[in-house]
C-alpha atoms as a PDB file:
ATOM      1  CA  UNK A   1     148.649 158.259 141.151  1.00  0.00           C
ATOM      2  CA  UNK A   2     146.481 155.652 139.495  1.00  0.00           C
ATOM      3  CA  UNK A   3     148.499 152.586 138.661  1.00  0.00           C
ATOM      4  CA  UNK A   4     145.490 151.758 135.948  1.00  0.00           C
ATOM      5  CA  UNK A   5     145.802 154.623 133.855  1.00  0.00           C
ATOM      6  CA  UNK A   6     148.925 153.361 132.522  1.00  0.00           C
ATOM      7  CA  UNK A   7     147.136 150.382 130.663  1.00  0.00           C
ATOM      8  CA  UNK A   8     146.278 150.462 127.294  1.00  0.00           C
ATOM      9  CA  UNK A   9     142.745 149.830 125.965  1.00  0.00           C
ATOM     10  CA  UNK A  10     141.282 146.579 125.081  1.00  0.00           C
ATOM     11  CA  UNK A  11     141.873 146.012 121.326  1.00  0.00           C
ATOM     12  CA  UNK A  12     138.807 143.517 119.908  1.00  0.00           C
ATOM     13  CA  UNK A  13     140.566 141.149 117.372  1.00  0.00           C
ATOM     14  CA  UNK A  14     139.276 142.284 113.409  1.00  0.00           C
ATOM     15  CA  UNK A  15     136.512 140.376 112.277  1.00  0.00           C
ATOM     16  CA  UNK A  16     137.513 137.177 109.738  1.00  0.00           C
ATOM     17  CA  UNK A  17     137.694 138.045 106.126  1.00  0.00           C
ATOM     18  CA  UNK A  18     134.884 136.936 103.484  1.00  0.00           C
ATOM     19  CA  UNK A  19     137.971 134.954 101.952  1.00  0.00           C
ATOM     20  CA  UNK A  20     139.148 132.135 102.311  1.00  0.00           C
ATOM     21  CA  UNK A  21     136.082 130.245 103.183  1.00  0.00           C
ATOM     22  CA  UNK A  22     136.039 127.395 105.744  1.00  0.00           C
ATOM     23  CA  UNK A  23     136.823 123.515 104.696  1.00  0.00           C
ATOM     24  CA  UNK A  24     133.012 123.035 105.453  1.00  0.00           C
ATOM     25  CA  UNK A  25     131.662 125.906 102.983  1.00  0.00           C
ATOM     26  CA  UNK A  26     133.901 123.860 100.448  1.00  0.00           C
ATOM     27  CA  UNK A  27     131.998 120.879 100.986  1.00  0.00           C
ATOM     28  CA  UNK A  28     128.828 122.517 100.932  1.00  0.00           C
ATOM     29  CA  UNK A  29     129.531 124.202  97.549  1.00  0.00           C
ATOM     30  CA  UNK A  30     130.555 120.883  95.733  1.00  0.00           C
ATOM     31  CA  UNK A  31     128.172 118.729  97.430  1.00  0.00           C
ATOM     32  CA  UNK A  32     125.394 121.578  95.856  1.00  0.00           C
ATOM     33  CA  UNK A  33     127.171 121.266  92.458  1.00  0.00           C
ATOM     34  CA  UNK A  34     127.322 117.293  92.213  1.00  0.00           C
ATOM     35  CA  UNK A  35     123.653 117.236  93.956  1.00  0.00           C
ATOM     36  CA  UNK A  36     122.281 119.845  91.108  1.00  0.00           C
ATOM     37  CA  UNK A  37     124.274 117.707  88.280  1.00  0.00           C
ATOM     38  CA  UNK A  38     122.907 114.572  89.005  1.00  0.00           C
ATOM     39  CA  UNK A  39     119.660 115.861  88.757  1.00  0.00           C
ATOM     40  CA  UNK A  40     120.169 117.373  85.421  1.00  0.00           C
ATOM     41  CA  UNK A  41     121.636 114.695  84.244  1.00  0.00           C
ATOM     42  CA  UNK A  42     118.285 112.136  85.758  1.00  0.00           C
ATOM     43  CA  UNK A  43     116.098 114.720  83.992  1.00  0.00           C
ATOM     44  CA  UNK A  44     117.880 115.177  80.691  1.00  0.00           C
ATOM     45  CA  UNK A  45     118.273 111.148  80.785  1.00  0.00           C
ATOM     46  CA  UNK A  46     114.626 110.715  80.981  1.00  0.00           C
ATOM     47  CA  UNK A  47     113.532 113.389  78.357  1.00  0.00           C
ATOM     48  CA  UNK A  48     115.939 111.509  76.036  1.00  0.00           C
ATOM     49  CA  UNK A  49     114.999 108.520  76.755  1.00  0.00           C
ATOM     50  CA  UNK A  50     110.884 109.324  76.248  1.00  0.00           C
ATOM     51  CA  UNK A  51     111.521 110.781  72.838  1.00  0.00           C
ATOM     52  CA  UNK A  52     110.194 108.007  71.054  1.00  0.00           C
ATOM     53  CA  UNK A  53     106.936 108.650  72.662  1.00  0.00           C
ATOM     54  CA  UNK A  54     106.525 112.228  72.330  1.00  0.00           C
ATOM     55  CA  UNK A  55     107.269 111.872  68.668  1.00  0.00           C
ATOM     56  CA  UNK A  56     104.682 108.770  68.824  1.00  0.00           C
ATOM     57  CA  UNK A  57     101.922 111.109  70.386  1.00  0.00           C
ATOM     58  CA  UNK A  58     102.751 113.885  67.545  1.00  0.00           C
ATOM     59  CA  UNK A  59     101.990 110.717  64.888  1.00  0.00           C
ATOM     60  CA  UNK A  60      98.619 109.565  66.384  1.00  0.00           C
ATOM     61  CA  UNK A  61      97.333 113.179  67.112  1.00  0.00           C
ATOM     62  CA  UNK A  62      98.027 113.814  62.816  1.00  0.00           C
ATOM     63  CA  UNK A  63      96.281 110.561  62.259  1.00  0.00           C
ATOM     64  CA  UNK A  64      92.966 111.866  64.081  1.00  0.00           C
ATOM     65  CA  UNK A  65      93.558 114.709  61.727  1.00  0.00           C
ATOM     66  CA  UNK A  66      94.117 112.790  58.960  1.00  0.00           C
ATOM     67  CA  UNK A  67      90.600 110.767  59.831  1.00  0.00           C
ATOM     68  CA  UNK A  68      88.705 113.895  60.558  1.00  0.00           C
ATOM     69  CA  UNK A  69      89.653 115.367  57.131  1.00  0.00           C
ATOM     70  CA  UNK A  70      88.054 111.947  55.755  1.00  0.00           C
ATOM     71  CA  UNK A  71      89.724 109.066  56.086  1.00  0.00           C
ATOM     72  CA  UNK A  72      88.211 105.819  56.085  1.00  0.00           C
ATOM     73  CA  UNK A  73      87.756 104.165  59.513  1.00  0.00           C
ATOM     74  CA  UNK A  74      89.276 101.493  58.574  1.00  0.00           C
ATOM     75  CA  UNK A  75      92.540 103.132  57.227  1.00  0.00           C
ATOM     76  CA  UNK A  76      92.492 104.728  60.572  1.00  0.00           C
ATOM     77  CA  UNK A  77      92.762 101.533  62.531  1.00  0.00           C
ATOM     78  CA  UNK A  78      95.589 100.257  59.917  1.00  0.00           C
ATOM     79  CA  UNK A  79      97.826 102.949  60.731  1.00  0.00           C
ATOM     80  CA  UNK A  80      97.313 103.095  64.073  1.00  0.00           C
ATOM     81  CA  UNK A  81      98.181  99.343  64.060  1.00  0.00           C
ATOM     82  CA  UNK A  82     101.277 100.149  62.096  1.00  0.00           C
ATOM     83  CA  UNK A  83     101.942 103.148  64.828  1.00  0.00           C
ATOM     84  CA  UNK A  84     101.547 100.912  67.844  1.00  0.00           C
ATOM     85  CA  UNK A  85     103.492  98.238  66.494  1.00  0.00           C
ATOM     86  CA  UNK A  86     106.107 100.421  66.092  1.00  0.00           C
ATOM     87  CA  UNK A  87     106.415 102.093  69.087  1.00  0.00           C
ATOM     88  CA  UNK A  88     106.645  98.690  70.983  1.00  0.00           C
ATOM     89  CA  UNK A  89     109.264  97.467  68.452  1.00  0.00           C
ATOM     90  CA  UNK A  90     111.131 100.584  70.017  1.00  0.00           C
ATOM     91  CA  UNK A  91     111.579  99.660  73.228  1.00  0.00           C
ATOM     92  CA  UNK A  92     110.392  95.698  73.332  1.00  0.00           C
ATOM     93  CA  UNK A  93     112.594  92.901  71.561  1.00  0.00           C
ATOM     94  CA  UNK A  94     111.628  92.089  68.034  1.00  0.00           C
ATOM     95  CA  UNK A  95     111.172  88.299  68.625  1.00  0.00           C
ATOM     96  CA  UNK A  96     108.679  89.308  71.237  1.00  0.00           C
ATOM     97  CA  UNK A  97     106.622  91.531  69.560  1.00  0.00           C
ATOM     98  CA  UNK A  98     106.702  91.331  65.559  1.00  0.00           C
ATOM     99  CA  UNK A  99     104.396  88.409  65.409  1.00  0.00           C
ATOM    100  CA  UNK A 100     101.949  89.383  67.586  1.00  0.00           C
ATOM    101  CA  UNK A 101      98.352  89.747  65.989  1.00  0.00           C
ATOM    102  CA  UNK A 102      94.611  89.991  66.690  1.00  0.00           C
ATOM    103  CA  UNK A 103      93.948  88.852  70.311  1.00  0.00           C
ATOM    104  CA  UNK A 104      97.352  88.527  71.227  1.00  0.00           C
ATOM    105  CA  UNK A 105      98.540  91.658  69.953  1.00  0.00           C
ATOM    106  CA  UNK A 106      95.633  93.434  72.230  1.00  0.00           C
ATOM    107  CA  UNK A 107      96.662  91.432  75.311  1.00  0.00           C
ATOM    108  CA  UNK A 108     100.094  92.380  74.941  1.00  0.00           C
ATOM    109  CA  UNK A 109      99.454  95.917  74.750  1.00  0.00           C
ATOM    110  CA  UNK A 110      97.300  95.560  78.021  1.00  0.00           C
ATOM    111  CA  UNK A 111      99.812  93.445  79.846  1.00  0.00           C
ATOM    112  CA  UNK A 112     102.346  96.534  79.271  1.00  0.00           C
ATOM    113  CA  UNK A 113     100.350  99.062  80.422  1.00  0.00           C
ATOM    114  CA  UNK A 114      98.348  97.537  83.282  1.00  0.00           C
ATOM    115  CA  UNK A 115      94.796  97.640  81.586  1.00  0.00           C
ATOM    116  CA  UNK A 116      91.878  95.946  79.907  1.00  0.00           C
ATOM    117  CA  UNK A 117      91.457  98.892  77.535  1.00  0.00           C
ATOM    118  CA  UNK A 118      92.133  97.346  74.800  1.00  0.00           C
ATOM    119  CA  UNK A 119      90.858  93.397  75.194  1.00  0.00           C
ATOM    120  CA  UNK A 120      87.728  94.441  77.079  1.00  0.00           C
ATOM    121  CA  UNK A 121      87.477  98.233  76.020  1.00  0.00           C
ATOM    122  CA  UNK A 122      87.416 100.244  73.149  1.00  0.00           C
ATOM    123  CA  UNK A 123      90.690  98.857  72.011  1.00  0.00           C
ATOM    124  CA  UNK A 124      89.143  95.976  70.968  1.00  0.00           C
ATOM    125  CA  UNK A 125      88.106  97.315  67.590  1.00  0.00           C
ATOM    126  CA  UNK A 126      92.580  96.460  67.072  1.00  0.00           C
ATOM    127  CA  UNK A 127      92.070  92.830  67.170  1.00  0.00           C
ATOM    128  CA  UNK A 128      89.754  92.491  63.652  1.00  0.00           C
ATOM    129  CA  UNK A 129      88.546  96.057  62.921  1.00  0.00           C
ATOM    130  CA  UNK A 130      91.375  96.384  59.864  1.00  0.00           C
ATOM    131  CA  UNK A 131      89.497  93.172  58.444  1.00  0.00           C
ATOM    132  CA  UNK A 132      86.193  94.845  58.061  1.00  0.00           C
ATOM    133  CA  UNK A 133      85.119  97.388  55.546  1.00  0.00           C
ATOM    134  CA  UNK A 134      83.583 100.069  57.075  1.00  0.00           C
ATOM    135  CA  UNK A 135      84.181  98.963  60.782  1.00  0.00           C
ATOM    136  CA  UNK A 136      81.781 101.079  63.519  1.00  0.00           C
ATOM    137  CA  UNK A 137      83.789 102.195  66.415  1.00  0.00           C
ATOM    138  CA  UNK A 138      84.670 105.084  68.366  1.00  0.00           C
ATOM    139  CA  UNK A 139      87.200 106.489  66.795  1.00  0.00           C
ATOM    140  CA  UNK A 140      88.013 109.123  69.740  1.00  0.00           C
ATOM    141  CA  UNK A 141      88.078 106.664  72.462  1.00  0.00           C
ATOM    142  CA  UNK A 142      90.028 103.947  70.362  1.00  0.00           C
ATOM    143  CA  UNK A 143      92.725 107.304  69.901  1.00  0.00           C
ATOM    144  CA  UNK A 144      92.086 108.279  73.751  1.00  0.00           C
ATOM    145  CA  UNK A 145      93.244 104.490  74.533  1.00  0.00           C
ATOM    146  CA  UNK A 146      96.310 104.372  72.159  1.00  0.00           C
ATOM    147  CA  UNK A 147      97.671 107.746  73.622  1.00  0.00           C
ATOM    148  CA  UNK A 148      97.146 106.280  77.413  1.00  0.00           C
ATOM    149  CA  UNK A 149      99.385 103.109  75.816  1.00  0.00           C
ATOM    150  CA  UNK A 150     102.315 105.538  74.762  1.00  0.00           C
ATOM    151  CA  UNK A 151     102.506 107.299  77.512  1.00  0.00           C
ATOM    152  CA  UNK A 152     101.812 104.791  80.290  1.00  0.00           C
ATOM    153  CA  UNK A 153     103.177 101.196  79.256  1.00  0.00           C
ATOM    154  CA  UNK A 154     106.459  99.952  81.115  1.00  0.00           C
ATOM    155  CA  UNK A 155     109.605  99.026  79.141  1.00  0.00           C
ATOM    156  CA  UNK A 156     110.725  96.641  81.573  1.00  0.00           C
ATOM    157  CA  UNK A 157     107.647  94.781  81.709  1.00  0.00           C
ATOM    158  CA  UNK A 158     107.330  91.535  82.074  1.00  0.00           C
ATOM    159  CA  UNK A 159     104.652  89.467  79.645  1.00  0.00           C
ATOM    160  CA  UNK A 160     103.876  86.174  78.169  1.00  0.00           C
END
């Protein structure tokens, strides 16, 4: 007689169930979920917060319409003037930026966007080209130069 045959068979425990999950899957799941919030939030922050110059962008583009349909150069350069000056009044203070003119008005909007394009470049035509008549400039490259302001220049920079 076989004193084994007696036993019983070996029983393998049942696998775990799908549910509930361990601590650690927990953490994972709501450490995912604040991660992929926060990052919303950053990039919904920063598309509200660049409004102003999308909407500035939409303004200058219609102005180069507005030229090409005939305006006067001159007119051109007013409103861009009137444009710029606005844009900066959006996210500058007032005390720093409503009485700039001419020269300083250009080297302003260079200090703020790290550039000479507009006191040694084709943004020059800003600091006196409203004066003049029938002022000759480059239209495209002045409106090239202002859309490279709107989208480039810092809020938080620092000028004198």
């Amino acid at each position: 007689m076989d004193p084994l045959a007696n036993l019983r068979d070996i029983h393998l425990p049942t696998m775990p169930g799908f549910w509930p999950p361990a601590i650690g899957w927990w953490l994972l799941v709501i450490a995912s979920f604040i991660t992929v919030s926060v990052i919303i939030l950053r990039i919904y922050k920063y598309w509200k917060d660049n409004r102003y110059r999308r909407e500035a962008i939409r303004e200058i583009n219609q102005l180069l319409i507005e030229y090409n349909r005939g305006w006067s150069t001159s007119q051109y350069i007013v409103d861009l003037q009137y444009l710029l000056k606005r844009v900066a009044l959006t996210c500058y203070p007032r005390t720093d930026v409503a009485h700039l003119t001419g020269e300083s008005w250009v080297a302003f909007l260079d200090q703020t966007s790290r550039s000479h394009d507009f006191s040694m470049g084709k943004g020059q035509s800003l600091i006196d080209g409203h004066y003049l008549k029938d002022p000759d400039i480059d239209v495209e490259a002045l409106h090239k130069c202002s859309i490279n302001w709107i989208k480039h220049h810092r809020k938080e920079a620092r000028y004198d």
